[in-house]
C-alpha atoms as a PDB file:
ATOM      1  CA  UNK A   1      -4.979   3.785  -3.222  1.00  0.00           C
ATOM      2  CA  UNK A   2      -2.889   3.231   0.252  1.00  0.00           C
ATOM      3  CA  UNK A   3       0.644   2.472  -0.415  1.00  0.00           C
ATOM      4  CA  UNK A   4       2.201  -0.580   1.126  1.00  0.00           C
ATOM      5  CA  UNK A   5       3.385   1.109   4.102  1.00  0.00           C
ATOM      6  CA  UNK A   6      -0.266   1.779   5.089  1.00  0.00           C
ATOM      7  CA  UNK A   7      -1.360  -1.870   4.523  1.00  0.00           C
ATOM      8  CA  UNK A   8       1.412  -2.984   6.765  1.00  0.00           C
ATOM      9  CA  UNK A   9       0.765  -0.620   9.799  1.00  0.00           C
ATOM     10  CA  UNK A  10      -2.903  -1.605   9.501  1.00  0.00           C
ATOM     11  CA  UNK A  11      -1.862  -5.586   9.437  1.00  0.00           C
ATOM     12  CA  UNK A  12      -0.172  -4.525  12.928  1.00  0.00           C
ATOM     13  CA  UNK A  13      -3.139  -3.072  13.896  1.00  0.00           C
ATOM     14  CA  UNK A  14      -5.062  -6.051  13.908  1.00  0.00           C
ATOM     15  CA  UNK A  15      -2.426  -8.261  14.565  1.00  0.00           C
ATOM     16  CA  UNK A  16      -2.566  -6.471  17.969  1.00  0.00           C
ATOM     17  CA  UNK A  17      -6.206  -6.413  18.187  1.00  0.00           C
ATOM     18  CA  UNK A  18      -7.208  -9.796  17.027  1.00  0.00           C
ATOM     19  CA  UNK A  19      -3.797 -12.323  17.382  1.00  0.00           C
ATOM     20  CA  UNK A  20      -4.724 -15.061  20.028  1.00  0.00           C
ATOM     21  CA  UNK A  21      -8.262 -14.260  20.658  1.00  0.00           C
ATOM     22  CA  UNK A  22     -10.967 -16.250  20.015  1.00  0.00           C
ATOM     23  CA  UNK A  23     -13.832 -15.021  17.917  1.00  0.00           C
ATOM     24  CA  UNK A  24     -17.423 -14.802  18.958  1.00  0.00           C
ATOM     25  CA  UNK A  25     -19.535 -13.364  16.055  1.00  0.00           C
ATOM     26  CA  UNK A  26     -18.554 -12.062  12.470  1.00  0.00           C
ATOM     27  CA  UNK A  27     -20.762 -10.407   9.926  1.00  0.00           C
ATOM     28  CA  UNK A  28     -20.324 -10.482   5.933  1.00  0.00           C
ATOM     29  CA  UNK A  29     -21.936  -7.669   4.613  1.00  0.00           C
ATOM     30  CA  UNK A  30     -20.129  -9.074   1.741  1.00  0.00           C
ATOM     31  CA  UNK A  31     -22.434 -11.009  -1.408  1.00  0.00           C
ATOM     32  CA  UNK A  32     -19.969 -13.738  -1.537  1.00  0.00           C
ATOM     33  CA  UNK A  33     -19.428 -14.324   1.808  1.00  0.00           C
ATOM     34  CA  UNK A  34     -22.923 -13.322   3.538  1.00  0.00           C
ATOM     35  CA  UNK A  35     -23.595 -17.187   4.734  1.00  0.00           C
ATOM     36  CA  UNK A  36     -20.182 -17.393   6.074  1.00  0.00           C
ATOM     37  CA  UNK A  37     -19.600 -18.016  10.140  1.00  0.00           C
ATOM     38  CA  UNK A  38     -16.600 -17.817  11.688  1.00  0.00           C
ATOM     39  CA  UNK A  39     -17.766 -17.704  15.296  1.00  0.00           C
ATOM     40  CA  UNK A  40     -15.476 -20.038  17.786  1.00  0.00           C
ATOM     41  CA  UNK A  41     -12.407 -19.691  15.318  1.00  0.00           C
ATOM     42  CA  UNK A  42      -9.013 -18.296  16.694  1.00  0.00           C
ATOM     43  CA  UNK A  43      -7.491 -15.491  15.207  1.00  0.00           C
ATOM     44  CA  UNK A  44      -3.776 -16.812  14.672  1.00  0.00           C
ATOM     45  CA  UNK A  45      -1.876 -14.198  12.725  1.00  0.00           C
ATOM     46  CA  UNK A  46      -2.132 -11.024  10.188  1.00  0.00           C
ATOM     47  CA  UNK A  47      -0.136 -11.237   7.169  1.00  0.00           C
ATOM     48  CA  UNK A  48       0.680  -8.277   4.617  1.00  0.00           C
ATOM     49  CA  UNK A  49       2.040  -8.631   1.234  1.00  0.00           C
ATOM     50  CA  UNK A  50       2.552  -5.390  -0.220  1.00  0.00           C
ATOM     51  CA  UNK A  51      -1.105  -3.670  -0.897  1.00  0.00           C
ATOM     52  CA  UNK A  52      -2.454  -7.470   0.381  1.00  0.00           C
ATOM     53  CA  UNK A  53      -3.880  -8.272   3.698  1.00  0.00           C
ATOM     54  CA  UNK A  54      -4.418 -11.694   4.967  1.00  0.00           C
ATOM     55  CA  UNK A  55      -5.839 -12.946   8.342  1.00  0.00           C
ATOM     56  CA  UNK A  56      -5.734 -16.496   9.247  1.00  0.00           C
ATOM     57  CA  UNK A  57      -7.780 -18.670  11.488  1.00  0.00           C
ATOM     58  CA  UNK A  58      -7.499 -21.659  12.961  1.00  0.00           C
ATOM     59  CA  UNK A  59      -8.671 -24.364  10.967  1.00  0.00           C
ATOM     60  CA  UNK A  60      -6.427 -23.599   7.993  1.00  0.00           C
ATOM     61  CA  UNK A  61      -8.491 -19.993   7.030  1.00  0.00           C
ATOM     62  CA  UNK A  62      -7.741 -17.021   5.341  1.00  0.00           C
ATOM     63  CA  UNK A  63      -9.413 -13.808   5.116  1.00  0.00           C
ATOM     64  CA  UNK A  64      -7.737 -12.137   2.094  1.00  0.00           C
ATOM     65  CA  UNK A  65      -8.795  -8.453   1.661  1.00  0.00           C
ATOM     66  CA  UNK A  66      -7.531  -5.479  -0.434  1.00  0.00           C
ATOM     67  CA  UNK A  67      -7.991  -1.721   0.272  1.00  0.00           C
ATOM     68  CA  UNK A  68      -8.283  -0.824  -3.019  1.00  0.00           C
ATOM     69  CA  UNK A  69      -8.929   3.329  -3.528  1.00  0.00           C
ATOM     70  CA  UNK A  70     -10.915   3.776  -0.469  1.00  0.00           C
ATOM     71  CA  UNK A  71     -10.804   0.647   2.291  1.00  0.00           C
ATOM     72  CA  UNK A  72      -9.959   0.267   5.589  1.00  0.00           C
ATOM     73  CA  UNK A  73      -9.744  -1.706   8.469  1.00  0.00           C
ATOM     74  CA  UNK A  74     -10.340  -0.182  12.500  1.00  0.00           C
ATOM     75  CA  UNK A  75      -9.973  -1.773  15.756  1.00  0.00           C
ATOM     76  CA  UNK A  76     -12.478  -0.909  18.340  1.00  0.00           C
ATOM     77  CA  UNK A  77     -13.349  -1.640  22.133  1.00  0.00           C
ATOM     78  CA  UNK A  78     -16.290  -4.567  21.875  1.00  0.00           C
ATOM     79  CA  UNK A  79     -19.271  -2.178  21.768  1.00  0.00           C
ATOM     80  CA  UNK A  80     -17.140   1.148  21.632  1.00  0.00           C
ATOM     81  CA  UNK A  81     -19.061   3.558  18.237  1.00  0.00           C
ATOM     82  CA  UNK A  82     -17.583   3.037  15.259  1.00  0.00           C
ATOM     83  CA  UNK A  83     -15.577   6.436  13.967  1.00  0.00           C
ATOM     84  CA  UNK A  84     -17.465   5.561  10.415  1.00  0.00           C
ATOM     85  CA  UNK A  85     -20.995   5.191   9.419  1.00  0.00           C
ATOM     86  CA  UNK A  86     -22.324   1.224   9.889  1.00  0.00           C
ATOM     87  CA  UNK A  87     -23.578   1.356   6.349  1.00  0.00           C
ATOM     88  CA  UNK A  88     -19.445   1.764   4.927  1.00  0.00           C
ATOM     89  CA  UNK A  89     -18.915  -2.074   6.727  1.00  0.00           C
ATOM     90  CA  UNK A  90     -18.355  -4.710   5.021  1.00  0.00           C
ATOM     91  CA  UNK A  91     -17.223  -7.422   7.493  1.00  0.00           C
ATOM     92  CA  UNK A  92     -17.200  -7.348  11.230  1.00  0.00           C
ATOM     93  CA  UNK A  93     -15.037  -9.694  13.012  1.00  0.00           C
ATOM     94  CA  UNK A  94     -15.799  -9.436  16.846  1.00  0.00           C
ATOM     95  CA  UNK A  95     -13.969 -10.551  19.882  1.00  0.00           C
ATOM     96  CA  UNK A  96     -14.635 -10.418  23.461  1.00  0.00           C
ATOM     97  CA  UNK A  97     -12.510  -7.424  23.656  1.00  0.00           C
ATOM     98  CA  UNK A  98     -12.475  -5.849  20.372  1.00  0.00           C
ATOM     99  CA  UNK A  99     -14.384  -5.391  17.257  1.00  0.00           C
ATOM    100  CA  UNK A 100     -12.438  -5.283  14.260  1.00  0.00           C
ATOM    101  CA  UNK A 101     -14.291  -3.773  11.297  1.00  0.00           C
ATOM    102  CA  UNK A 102     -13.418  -3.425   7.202  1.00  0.00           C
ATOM    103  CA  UNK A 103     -15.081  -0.182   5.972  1.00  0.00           C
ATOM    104  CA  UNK A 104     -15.653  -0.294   2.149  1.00  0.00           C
ATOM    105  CA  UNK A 105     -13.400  -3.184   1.708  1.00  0.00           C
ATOM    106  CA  UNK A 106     -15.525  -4.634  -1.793  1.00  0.00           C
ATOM    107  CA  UNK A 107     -12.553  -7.276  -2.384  1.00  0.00           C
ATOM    108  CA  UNK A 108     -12.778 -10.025   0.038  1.00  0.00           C
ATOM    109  CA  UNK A 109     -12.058 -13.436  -0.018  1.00  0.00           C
ATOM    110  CA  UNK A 110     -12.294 -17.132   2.016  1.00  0.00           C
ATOM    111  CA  UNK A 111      -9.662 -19.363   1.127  1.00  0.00           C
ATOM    112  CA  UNK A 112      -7.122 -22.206   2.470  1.00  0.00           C
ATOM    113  CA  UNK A 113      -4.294 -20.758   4.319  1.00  0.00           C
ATOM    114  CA  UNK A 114      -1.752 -22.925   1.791  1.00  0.00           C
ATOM    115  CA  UNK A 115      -3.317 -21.173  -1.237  1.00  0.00           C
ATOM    116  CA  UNK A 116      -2.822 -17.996   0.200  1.00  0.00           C
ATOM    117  CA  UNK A 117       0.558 -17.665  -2.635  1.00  0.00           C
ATOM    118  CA  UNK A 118      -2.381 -18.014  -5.188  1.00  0.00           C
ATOM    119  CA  UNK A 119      -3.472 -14.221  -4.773  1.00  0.00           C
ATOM    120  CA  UNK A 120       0.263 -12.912  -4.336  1.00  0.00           C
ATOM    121  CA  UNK A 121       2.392 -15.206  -6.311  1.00  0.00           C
ATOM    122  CA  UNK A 122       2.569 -12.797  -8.712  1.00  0.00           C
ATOM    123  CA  UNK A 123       4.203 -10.097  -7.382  1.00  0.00           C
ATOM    124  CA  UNK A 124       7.674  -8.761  -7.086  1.00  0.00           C
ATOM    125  CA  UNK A 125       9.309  -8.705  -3.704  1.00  0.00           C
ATOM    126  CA  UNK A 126       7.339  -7.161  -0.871  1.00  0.00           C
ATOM    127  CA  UNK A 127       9.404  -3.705   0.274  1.00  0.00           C
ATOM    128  CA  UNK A 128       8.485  -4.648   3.700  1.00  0.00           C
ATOM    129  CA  UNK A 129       9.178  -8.256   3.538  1.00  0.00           C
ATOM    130  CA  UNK A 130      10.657  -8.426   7.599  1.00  0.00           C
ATOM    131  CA  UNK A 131      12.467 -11.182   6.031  1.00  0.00           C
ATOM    132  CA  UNK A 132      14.037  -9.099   3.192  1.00  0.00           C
ATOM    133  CA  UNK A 133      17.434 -10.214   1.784  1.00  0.00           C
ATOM    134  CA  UNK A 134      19.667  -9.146  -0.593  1.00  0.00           C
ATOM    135  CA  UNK A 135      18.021 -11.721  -2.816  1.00  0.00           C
ATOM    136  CA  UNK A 136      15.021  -9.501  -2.920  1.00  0.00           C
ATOM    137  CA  UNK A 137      16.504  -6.787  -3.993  1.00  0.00           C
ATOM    138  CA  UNK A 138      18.222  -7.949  -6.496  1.00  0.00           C
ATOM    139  CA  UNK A 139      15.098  -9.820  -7.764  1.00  0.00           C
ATOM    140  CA  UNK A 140      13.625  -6.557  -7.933  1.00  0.00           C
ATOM    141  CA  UNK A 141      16.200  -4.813  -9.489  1.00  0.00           C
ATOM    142  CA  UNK A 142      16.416  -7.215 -12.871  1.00  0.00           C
ATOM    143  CA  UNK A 143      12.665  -6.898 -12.709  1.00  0.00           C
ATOM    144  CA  UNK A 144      12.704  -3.214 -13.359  1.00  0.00           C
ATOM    145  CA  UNK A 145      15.918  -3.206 -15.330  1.00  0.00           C
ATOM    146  CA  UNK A 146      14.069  -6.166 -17.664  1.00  0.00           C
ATOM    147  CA  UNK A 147      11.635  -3.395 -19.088  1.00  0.00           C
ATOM    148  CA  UNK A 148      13.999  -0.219 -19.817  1.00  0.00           C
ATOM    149  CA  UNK A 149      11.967   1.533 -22.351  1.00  0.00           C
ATOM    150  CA  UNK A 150       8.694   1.913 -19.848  1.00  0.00           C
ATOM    151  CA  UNK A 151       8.644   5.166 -18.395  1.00  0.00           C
ATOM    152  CA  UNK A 152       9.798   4.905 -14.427  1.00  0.00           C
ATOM    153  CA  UNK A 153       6.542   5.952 -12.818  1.00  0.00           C
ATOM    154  CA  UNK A 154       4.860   3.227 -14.831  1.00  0.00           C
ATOM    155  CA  UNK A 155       7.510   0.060 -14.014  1.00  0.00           C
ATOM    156  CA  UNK A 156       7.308   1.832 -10.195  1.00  0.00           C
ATOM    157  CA  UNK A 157       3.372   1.452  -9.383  1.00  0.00           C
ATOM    158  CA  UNK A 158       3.850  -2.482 -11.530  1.00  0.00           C
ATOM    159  CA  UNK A 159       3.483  -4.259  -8.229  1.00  0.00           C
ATOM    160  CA  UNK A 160       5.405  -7.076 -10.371  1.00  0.00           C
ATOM    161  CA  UNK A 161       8.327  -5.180 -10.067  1.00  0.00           C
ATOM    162  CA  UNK A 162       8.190  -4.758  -6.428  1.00  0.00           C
ATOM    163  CA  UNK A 163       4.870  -4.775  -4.124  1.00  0.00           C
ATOM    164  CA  UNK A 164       4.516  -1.602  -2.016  1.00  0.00           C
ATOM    165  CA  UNK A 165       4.688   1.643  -4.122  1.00  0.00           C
ATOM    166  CA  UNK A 166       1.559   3.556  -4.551  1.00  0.00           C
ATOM    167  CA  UNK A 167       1.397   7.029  -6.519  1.00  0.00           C
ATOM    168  CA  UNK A 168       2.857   9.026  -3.558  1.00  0.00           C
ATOM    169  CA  UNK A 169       5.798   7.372  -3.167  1.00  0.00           C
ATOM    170  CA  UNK A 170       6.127   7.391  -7.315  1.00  0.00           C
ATOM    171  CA  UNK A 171       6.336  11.015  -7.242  1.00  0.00           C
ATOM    172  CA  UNK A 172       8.503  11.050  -4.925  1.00  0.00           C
ATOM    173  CA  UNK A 173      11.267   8.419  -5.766  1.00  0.00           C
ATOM    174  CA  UNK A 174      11.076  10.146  -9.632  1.00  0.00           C
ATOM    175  CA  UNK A 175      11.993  13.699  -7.163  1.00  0.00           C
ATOM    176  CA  UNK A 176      14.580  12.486  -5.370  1.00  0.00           C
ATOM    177  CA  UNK A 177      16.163  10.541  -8.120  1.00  0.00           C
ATOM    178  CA  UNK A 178      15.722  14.068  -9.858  1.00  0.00           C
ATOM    179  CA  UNK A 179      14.667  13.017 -12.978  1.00  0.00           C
ATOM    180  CA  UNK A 180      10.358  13.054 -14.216  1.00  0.00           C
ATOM    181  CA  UNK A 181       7.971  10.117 -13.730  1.00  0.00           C
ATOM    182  CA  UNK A 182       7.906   9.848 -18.104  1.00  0.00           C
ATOM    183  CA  UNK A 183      11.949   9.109 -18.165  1.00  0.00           C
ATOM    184  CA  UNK A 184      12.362   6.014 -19.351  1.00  0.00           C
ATOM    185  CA  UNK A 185      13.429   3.041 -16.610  1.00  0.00           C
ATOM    186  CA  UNK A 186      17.016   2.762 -18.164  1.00  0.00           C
ATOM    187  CA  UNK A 187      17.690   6.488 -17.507  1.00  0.00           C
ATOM    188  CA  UNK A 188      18.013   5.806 -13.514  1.00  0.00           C
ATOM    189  CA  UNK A 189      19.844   2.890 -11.167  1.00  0.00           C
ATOM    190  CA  UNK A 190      17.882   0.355 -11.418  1.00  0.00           C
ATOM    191  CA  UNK A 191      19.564  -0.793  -7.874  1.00  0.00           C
ATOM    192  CA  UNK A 192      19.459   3.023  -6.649  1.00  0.00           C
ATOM    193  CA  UNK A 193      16.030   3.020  -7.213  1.00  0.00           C
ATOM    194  CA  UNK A 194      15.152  -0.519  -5.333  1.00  0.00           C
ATOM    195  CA  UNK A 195      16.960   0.863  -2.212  1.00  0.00           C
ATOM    196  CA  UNK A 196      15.699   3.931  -1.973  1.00  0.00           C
ATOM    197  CA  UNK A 197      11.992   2.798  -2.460  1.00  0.00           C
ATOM    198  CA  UNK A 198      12.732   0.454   0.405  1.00  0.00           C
ATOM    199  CA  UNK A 199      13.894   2.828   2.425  1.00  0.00           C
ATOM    200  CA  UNK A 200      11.122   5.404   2.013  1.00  0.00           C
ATOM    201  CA  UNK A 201       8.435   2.533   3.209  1.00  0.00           C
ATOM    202  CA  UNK A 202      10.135   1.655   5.982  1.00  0.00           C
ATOM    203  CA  UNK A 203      10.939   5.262   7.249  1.00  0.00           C
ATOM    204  CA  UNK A 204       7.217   5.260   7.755  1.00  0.00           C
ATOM    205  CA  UNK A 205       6.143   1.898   8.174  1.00  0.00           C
ATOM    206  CA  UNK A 206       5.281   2.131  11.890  1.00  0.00           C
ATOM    207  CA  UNK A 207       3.415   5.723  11.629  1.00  0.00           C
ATOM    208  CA  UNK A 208       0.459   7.089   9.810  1.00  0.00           C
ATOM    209  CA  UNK A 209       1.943  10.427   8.759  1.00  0.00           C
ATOM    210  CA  UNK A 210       3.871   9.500   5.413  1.00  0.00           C
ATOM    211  CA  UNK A 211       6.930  11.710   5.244  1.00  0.00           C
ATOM    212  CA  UNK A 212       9.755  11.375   2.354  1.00  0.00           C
ATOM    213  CA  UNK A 213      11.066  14.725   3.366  1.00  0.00           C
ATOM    214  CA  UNK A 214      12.330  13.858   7.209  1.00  0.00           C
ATOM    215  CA  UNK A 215       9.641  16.506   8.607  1.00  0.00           C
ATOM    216  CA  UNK A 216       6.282  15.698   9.880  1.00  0.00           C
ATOM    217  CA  UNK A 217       4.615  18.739  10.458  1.00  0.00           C
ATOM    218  CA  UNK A 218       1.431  19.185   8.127  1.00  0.00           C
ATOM    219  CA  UNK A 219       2.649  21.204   4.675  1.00  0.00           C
ATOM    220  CA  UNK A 220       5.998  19.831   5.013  1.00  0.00           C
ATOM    221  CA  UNK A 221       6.234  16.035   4.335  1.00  0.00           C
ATOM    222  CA  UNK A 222       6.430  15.592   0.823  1.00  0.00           C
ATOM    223  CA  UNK A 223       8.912  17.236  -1.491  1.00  0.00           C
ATOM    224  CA  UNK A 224       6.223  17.480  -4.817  1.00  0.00           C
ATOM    225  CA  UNK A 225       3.018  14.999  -4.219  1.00  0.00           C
ATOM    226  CA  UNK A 226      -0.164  17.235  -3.541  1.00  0.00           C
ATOM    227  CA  UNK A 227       1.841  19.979  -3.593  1.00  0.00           C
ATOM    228  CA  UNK A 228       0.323  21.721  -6.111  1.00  0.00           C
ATOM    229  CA  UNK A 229      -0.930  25.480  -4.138  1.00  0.00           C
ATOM    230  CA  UNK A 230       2.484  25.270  -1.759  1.00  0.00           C
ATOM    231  CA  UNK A 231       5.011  24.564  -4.916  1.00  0.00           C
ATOM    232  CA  UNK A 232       8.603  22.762  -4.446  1.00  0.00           C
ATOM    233  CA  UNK A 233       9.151  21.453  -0.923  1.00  0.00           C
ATOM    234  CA  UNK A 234      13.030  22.005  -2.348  1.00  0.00           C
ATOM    235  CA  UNK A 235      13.260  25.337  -4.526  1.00  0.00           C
ATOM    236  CA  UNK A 236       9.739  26.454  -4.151  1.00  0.00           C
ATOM    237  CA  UNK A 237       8.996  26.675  -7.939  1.00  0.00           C
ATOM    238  CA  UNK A 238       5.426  25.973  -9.125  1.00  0.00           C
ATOM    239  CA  UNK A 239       4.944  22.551  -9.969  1.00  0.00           C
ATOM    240  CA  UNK A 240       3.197  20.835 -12.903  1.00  0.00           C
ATOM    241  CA  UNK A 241       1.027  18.078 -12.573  1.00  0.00           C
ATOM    242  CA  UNK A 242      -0.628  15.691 -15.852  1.00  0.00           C
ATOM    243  CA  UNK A 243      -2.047  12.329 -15.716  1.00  0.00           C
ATOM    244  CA  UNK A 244       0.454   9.341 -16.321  1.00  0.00           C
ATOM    245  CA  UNK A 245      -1.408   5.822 -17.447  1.00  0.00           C
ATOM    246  CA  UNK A 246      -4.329   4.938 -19.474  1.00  0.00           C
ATOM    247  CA  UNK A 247      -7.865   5.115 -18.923  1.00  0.00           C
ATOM    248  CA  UNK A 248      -8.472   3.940 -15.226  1.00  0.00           C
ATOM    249  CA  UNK A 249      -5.086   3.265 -14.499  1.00  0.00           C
ATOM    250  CA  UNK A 250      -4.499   7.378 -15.187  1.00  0.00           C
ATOM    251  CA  UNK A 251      -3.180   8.690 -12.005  1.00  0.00           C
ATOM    252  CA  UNK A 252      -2.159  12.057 -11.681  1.00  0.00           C
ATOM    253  CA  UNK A 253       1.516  12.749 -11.207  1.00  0.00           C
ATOM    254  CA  UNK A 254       3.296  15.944  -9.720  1.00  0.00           C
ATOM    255  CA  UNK A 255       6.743  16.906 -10.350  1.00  0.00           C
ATOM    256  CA  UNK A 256       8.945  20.016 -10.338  1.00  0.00           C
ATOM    257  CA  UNK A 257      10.612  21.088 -14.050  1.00  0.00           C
ATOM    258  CA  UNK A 258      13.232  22.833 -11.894  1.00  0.00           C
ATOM    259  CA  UNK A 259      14.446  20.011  -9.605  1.00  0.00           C
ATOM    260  CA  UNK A 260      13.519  16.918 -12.205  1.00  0.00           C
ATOM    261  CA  UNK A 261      14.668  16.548 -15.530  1.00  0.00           C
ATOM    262  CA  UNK A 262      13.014  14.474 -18.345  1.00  0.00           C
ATOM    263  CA  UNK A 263      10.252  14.194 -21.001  1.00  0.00           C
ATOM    264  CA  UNK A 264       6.805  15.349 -19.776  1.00  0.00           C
ATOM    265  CA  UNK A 265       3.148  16.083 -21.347  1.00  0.00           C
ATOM    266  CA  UNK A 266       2.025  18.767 -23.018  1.00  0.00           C
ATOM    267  CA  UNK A 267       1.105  21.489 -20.866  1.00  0.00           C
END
């Protein structure tokens, strides 16, 4: 699933491709929205909110969308080829200068620009929030400090917590806080761990190539996440990997038993 940091950079995206222009055609390729038109509507804004997207027209509209595992959005020239097959689209919202399409986005929505809190009330504070405050972080800090015995990588990827982690950066924080993703949430900062998920997200917010190392060449931007062949980014032991949540929550989870310390499964 994209982490926050990827559904912001794609809200830019189409902030700069659709913001102030007026639309000319749209297609719904969507069963709930198929009879929908929003042809002479202006495209006023793109919103994120954590793994939310939300693009407003005039007229007090919403489009709500979420990427779930596999979605995406792209930004093409009007009449440029699309660099995915026609049959992955799912809405196509078309300008007289661009054509901005949502490939295997299934979760789509129409709905009142005021209700847009009705979809995202429920999270914790957005990570990239360009309004973030002190406020938020401490917010987000009793949230994950309410819930100590739930093992960190668990109360991390709770988007009630705070809205932006995905399963990379869980690996990750658990690495660099040095202890595993099963270690219970009272074993680490609660604070500590706030800021330094914060600061991971924005360190790539504006670029595609997710780094929590500092280095962006390919092989070398994540200290344990998919690093199962190449070992340790840090000692270069072999890592161990097991699946952390139930059923189809289950994600699987990477960590070094050199570098991290902590309860773990079974081998």
């Amino acid at each position: 699933m994209p982490e926050g940091d990827t559904v912001f950079l794609t809200g830019r995206k189409l902030d700069r491709g659709l913001t102030g222009k007026q639309l000319t055609r749209t297609d719904f390729r969507h069963p709930a929205l198929a009879t929908k038109d929003l042809a002479g509507r202006d495209v006023l804004g793109v919103r994120t909110v954590g793994k939310h997207l939300f693009i407003r027209f005039s007229g007090e509209l919403s489009l709500h969308s979420h990427l779930k595992m596999d979605g995406s959005w792209r930004v093409f020239p009007r009449g440029a080829r699309w660099s995915m097959p026609g049959h992955h689209a799912r809405v196509v919202l078309t300008t007289d200068t661009t054509e901005a399409v949502g490939f295997r986005v299934h979760d789509l929505a129409l709905l009142p620009t005021g209700e847009e809190q009705r979809l995202v009330g429920h999270l914790g504070p957005d990570l990239l929030d360009p309004e973030w405050t002190d406020e938020h972080a401490e917010t987000a800090t009793r949230a994950l400090a309410s819930r100590p015995a739930l093992e960190l990588g668990v109360a991390l990827l709770d988007q009630r917590v705070m809205a932006g982690v995905g399963n990379l950066y869980k690996c990750e924080i658990c690495f660099l806080l040095g202890v595993t993703p099963w270690t219970p949430a009272s074993a680490v900062d609660a604070a500590e761990t706030v800021a330094l998920a914060r600061k991971l997200l924005l360190a790539n917010a504006w670029r595609w190539e997710q780094s929590t190392t500092g280095e962006t060449a390919r092989g070398r931007r994540n200290w344990v996440y998919e690093r199962t062949r190449q070992g340790c980014f840090r000692c270069g032991g072999r890592l161990r990997v097991g699946t952390q949540g139930d059923g189809a929550q289950g994600r699987p989870t990477w960590f070094c038993p050199h570098c991290q310390h902590g309860p773990a499964p079974a081998r």
